[in-house]
Protein backbone atom coordinates (compact mmCIF):
# COMPACT_ATOMS: atom_id res chain seq x y z
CA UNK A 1 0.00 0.00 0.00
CA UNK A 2 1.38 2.91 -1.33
CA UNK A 3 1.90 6.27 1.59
CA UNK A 4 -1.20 8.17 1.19
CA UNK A 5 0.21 11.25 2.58
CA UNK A 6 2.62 11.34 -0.90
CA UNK A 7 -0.72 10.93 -2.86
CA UNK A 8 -1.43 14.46 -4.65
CA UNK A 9 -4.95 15.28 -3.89
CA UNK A 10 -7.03 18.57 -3.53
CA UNK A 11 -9.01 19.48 -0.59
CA UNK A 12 -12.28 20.92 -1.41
CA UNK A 13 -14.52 21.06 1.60
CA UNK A 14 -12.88 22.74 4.28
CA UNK A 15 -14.53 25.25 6.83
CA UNK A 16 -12.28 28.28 8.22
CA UNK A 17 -13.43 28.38 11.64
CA UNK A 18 -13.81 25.10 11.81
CA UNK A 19 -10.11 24.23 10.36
CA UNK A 20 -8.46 25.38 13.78
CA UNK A 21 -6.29 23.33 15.89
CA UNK A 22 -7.17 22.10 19.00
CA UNK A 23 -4.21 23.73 20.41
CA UNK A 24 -5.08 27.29 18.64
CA UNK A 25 -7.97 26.94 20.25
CA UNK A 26 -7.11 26.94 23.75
CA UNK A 27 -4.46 29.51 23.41
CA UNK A 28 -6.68 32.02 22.14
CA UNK A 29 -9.21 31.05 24.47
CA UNK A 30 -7.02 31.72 27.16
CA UNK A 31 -5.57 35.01 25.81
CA UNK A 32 -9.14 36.24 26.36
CA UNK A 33 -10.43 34.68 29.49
CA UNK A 34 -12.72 32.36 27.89
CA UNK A 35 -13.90 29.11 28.61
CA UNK A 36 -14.34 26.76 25.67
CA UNK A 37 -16.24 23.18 25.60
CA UNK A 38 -13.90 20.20 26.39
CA UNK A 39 -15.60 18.54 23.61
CA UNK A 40 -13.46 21.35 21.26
CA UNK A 41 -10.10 20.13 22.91
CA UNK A 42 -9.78 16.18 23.44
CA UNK A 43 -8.79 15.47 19.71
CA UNK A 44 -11.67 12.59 20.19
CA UNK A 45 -13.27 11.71 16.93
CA UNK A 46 -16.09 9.62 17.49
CA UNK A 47 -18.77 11.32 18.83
CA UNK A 48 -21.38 9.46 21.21
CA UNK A 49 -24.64 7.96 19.38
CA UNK A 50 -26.92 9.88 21.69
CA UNK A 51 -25.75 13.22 20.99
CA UNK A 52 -24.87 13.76 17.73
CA UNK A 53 -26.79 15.82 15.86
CA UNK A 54 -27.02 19.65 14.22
CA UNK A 55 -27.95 21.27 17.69
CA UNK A 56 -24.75 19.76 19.11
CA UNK A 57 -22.53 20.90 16.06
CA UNK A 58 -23.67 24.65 15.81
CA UNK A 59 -22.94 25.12 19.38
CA UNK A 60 -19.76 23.65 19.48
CA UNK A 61 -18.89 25.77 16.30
CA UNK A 62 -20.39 29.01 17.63
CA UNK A 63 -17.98 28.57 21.30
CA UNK A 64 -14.58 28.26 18.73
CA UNK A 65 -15.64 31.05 16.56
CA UNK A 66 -15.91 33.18 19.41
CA UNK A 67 -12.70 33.39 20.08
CA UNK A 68 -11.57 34.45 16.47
CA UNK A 69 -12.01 38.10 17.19
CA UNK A 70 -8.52 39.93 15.83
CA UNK A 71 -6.92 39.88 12.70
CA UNK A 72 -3.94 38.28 14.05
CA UNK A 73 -6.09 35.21 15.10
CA UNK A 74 -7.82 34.75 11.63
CA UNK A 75 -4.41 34.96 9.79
CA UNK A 76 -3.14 31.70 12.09
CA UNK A 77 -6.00 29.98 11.47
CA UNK A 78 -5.86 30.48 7.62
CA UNK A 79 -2.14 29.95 7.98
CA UNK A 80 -2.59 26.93 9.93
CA UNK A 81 -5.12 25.43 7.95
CA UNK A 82 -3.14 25.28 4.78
CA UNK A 83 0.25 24.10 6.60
CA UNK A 84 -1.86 21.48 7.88
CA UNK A 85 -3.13 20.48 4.37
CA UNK A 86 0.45 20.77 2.95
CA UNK A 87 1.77 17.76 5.19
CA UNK A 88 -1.07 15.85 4.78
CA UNK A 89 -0.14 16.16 0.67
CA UNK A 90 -2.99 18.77 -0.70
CA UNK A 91 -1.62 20.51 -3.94
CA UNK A 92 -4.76 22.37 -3.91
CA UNK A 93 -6.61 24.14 -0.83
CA UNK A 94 -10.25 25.64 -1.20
CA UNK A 95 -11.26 27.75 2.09
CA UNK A 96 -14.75 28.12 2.89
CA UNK A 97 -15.71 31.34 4.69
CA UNK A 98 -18.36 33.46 5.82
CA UNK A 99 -16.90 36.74 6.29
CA UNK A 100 -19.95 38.17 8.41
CA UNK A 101 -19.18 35.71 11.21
CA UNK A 102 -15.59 38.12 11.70
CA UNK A 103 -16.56 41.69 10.34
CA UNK A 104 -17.41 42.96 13.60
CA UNK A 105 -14.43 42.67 14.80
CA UNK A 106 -12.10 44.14 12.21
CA UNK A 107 -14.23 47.19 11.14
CA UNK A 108 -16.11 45.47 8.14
CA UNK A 109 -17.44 43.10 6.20
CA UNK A 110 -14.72 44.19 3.53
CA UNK A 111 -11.46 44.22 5.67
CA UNK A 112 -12.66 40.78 6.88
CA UNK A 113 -12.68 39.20 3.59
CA UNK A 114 -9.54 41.11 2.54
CA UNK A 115 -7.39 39.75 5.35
CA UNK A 116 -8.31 36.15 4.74
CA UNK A 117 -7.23 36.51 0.51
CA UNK A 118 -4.06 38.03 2.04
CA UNK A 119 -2.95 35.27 4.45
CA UNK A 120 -4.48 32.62 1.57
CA UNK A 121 -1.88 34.33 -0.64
CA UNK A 122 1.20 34.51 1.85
CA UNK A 123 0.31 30.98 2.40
CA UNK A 124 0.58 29.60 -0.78
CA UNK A 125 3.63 31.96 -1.10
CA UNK A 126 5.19 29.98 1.80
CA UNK A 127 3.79 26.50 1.44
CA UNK A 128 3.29 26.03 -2.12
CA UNK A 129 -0.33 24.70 -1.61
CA UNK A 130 -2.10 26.42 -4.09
CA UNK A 131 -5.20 28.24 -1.75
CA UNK A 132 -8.85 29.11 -3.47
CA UNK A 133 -11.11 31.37 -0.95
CA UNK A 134 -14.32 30.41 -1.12
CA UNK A 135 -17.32 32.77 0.08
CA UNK A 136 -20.09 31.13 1.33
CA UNK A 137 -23.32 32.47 3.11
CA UNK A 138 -25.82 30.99 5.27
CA UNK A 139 -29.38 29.68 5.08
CA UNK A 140 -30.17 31.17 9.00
CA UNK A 141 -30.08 34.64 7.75
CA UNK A 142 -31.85 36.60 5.29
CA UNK A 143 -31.49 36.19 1.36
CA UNK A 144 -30.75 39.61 0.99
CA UNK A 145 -27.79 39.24 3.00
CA UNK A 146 -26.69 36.32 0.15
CA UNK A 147 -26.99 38.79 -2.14
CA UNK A 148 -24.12 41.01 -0.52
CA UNK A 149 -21.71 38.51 -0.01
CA UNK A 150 -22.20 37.67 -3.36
CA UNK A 151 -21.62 41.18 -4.61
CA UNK A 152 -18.71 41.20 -2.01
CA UNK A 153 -17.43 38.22 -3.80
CA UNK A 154 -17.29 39.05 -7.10
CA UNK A 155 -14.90 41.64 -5.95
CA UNK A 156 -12.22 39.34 -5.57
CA UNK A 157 -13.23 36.99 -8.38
CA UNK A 158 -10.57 35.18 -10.18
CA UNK A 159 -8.86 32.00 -9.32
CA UNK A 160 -5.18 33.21 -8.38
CA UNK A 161 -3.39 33.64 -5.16
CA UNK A 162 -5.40 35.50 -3.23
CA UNK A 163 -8.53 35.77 -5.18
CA UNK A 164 -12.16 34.38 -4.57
CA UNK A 165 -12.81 31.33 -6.59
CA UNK A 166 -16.60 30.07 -5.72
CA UNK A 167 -19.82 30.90 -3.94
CA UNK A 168 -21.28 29.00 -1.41
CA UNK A 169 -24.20 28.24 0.92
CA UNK A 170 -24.08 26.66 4.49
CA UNK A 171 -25.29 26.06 7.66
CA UNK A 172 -28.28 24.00 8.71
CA UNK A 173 -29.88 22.56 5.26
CA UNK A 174 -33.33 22.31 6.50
CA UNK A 175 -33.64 26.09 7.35
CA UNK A 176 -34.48 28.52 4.23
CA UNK A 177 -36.03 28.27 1.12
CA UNK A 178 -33.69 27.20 -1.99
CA UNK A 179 -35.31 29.27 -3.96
CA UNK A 180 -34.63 32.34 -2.50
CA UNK A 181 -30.76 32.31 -2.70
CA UNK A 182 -31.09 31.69 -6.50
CA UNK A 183 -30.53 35.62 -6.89
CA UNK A 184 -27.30 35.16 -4.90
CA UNK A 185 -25.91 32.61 -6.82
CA UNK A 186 -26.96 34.83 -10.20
CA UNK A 187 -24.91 37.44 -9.41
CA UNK A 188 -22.10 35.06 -8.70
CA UNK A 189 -22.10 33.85 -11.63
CA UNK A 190 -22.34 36.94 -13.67
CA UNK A 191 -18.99 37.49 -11.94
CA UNK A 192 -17.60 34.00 -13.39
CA UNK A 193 -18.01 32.41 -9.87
CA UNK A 194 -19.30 29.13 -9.47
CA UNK A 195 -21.72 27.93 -7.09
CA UNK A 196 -20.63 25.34 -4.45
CA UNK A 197 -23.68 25.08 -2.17
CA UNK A 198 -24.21 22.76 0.95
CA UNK A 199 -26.52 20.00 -0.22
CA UNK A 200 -28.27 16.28 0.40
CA UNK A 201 -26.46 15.63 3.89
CA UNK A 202 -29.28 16.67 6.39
CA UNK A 203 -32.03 16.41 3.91
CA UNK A 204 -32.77 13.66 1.06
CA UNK A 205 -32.62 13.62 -2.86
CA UNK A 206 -35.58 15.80 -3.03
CA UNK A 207 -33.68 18.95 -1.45
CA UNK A 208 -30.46 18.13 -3.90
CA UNK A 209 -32.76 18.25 -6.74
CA UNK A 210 -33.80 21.49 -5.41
CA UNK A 211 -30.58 22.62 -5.20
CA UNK A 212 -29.43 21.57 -8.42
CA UNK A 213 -32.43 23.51 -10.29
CA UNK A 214 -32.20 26.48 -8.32
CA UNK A 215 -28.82 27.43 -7.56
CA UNK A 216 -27.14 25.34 -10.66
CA UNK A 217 -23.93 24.15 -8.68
CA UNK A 218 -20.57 23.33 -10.19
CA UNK A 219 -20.20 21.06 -7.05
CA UNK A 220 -22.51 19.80 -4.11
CA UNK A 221 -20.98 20.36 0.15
CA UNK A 222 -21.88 16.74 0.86
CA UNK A 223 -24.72 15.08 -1.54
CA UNK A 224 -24.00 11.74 -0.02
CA UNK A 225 -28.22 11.48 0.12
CA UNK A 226 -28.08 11.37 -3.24
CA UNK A 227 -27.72 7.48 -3.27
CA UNK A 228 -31.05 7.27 -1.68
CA UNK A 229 -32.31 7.80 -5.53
CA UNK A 230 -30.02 5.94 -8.22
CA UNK A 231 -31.75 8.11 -10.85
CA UNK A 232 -30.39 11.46 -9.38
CA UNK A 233 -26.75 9.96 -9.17
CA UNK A 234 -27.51 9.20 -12.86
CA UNK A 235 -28.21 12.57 -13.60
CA UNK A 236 -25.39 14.29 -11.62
CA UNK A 237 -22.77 11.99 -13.16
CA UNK A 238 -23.95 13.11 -16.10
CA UNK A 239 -23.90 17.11 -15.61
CA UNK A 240 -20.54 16.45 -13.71
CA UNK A 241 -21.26 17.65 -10.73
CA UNK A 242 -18.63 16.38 -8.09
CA UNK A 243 -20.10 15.55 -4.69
CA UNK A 244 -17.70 16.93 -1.75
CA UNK A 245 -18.24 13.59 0.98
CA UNK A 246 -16.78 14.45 4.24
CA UNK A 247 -17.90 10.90 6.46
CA UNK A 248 -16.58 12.19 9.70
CA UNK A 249 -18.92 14.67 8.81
CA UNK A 250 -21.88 12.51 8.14
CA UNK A 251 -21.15 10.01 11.34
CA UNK A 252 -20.78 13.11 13.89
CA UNK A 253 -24.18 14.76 12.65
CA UNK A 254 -25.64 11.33 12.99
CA UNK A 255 -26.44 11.19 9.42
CA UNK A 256 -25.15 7.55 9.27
CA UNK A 257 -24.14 5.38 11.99
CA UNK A 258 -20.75 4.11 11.07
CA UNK A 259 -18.30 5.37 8.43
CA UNK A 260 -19.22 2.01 6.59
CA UNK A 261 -22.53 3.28 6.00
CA UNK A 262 -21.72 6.46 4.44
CA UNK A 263 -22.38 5.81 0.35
CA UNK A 264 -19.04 6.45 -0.93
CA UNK A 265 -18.73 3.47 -3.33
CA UNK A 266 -22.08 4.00 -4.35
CA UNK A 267 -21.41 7.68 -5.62
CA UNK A 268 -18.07 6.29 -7.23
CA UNK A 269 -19.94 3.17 -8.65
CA UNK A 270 -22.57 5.55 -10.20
CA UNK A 271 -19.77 7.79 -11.79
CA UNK A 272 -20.62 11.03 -9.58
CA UNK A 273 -16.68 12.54 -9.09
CA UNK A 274 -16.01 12.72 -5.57
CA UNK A 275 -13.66 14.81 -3.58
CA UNK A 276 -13.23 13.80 0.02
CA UNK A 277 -13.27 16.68 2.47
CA UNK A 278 -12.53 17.14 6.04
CA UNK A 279 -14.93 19.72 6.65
CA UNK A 280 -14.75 20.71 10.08
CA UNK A 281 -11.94 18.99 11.74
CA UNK A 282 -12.20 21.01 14.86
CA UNK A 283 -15.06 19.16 15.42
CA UNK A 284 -15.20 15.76 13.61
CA UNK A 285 -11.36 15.28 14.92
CA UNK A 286 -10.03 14.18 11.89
CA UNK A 287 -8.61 15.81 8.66
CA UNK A 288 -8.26 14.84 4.91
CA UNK A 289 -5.32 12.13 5.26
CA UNK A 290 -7.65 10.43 7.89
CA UNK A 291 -10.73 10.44 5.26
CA UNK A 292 -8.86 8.56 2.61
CA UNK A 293 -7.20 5.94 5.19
CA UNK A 294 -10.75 5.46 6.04
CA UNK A 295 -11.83 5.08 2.28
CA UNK A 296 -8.80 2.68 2.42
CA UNK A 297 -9.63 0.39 5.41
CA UNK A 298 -13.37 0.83 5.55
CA UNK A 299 -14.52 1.13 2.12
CA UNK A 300 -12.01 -1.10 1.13
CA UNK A 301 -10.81 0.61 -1.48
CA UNK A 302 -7.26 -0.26 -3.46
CA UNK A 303 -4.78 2.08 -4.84
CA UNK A 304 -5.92 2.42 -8.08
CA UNK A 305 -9.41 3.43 -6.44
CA UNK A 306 -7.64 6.03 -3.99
CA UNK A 307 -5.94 7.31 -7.44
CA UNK A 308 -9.15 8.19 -8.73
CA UNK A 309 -10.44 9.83 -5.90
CA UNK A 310 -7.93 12.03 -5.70
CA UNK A 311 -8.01 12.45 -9.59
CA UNK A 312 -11.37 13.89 -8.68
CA UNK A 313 -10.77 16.30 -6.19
CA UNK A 314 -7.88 17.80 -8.54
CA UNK A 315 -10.38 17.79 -11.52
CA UNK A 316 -13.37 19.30 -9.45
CA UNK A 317 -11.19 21.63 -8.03
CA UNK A 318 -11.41 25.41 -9.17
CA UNK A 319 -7.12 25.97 -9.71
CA UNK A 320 -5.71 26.92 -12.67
CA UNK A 321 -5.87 24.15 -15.80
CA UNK A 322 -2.20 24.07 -15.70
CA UNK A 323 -1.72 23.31 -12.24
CA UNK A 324 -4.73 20.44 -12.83
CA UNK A 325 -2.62 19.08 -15.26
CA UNK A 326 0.60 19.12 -13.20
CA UNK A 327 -1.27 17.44 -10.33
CA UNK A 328 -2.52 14.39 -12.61
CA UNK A 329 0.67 13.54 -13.47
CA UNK A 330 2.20 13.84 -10.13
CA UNK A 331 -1.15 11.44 -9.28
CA UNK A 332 0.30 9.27 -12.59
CA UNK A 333 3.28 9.22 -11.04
CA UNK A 334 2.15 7.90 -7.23
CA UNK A 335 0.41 5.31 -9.17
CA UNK A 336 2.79 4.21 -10.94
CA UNK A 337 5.54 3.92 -8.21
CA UNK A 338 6.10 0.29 -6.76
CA UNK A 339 5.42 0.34 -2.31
């Protein structure tokens, strides 16, 4: 079995706030006085049957993003995020963000999202993981409010160093209508951004349908319901659009029991590309390198398989085509290679 830390591979679903270190954590918890959950510090992954669940989740993620309140903190955790992807051997690095969540703190909605393209670009700069910022709003507050951070985002738009490369939509699926962030996602894409909305975790294949028609994604956060409805894996394999399946994810938010039952070779078996994500490893306890050892051992996957999953993530993945191609044939290459 070939090191799956050497495998190139490009992480696609990755939360800022939710990308901290365990360690970060505490320190800038105690910098301010603050008392943080212990459940946000012992660097345990599995989370107990009888608690998991959204209500559990958004409070543990509102207590760390609490303590993100300079711009000094928000540059470590951007800078930490993509160090933590370069070891783990991410080429590619695409940085969800909701820039409202930090704006009160550093005089605007604007310097907020400026200081986060800055450290993405000093990053890549330093690391040589090649960083995407991706702007993403959420279904608990107002459409309208979409419709500024999508304004806000096309900005930035443009997929270099430093530069905004999608739109997204988070938070809790079940709250909001679809519909109503359609206007959002329009004026994203006037500005050549694609849309990368949260989709078909939570809720069934009738809400990724409805996120599909509406907000005509590039890629779906999640869409690991999908399999519930082999004809709507027919039809995204066919339009291409690449699920982002982050298990820890689905296991913590008691989605599925075990990893096992998470759909992954279904999605693969159906031809839907598939970029494994970490999403919000704060949480869930485990990053990226951790999802594909589980795709390894769990899902049983070989090499070859593994290959192809990462072949995905570099091909879903909103970098440069000549960095895409560079990646392949470092992927090629791992292949290739004898253990």
């Amino acid at each position: 079995m070939r090191d799956l830390a050497a495998l190139p591979k490009a992480h696609l679903h990755l939360h800022f706030t939710g990308s901290m270190r365990p360690a970060t954590l505490a320190e800038l918890a105690a910098e301010q006085g603050r008392r943080v959950p212990a459940a946000l510090l012992d660097g345990v992954a599995d989370v107990p049957a009888d608690v998991r669940g959204w209500f559990r989740f958004q409070r543990l993620y509102e207590a760390a993003r609490a303590v993100v309140r300079t711009e000094g903190a928000m540059r470590r955790v951007l800078r930490e995020a993509v160090e933590d992807d370069a070891a783990e051997g991410s080429r590619r690095l695409e940085i969800q963000v909701d820039p409202t969540s930090y704006a009160p703190h550093v005089g605007g909605l604007v310097p907020a999202l400026e200081i986060v393209l800055d450290e993405a670009r000093l990053a890549q700069e330093a690391t040589g993981v090649s960083v995407g910022v991706v702007v993403a709003s959420s279904r608990m507050r107002h459409p309208f409010e979409a419709r500024t951070l999508a304004r806000l985002a096309a900005r930035y738009a443009g997929d270099g160093p430093g530069e905004v490369v999608a739109f997204g939509l988070s938070n809790d699926e079940r709250r909001g209508e679809t519909a109503d962030f359609a206007p959002a996602f329009a004026i994203a894409a006037r500005a050549g951004l694609p849309g990368v909305p949260h989709g078909g975790e939570l809720l069934g294949p009738d809400h990724v349908r409805d996120v599909v028609e509406h907000l005509h994604p590039r890629r779906l956060g999640h869409g690991v319901r999908a399999a519930e409805d082999p004809a709507l894996l027919a039809e995204l394999a066919e339009a291409g659009i690449a699920c982002e399946v982050c298990p820890a994810s689905n296991v913590s938010l008691g989605v599925f029991r075990e990893s096992r039952h998470v759909p992954l070779t279904a999605l693969l078996e159906a031809g839907v590309p598939v970029a494994l994500g970490a999403d919000d490893p704060l949480l869930f306890g485990t990053r990226l390198l951790a999802q594909y050892a589980a795709a390894r051992a769990v899902h049983e996957l070989d090499d070859d398989a593994l290959a192809t999953l990462a072949r995905d993530s570099i091909g879903a993945s909103l970098a440069p085509e000549r960095d895409r191609r560079t990646w392949l044939a470092e992927v090629d290459a791992w292949q290739a290679a004898r253990d």
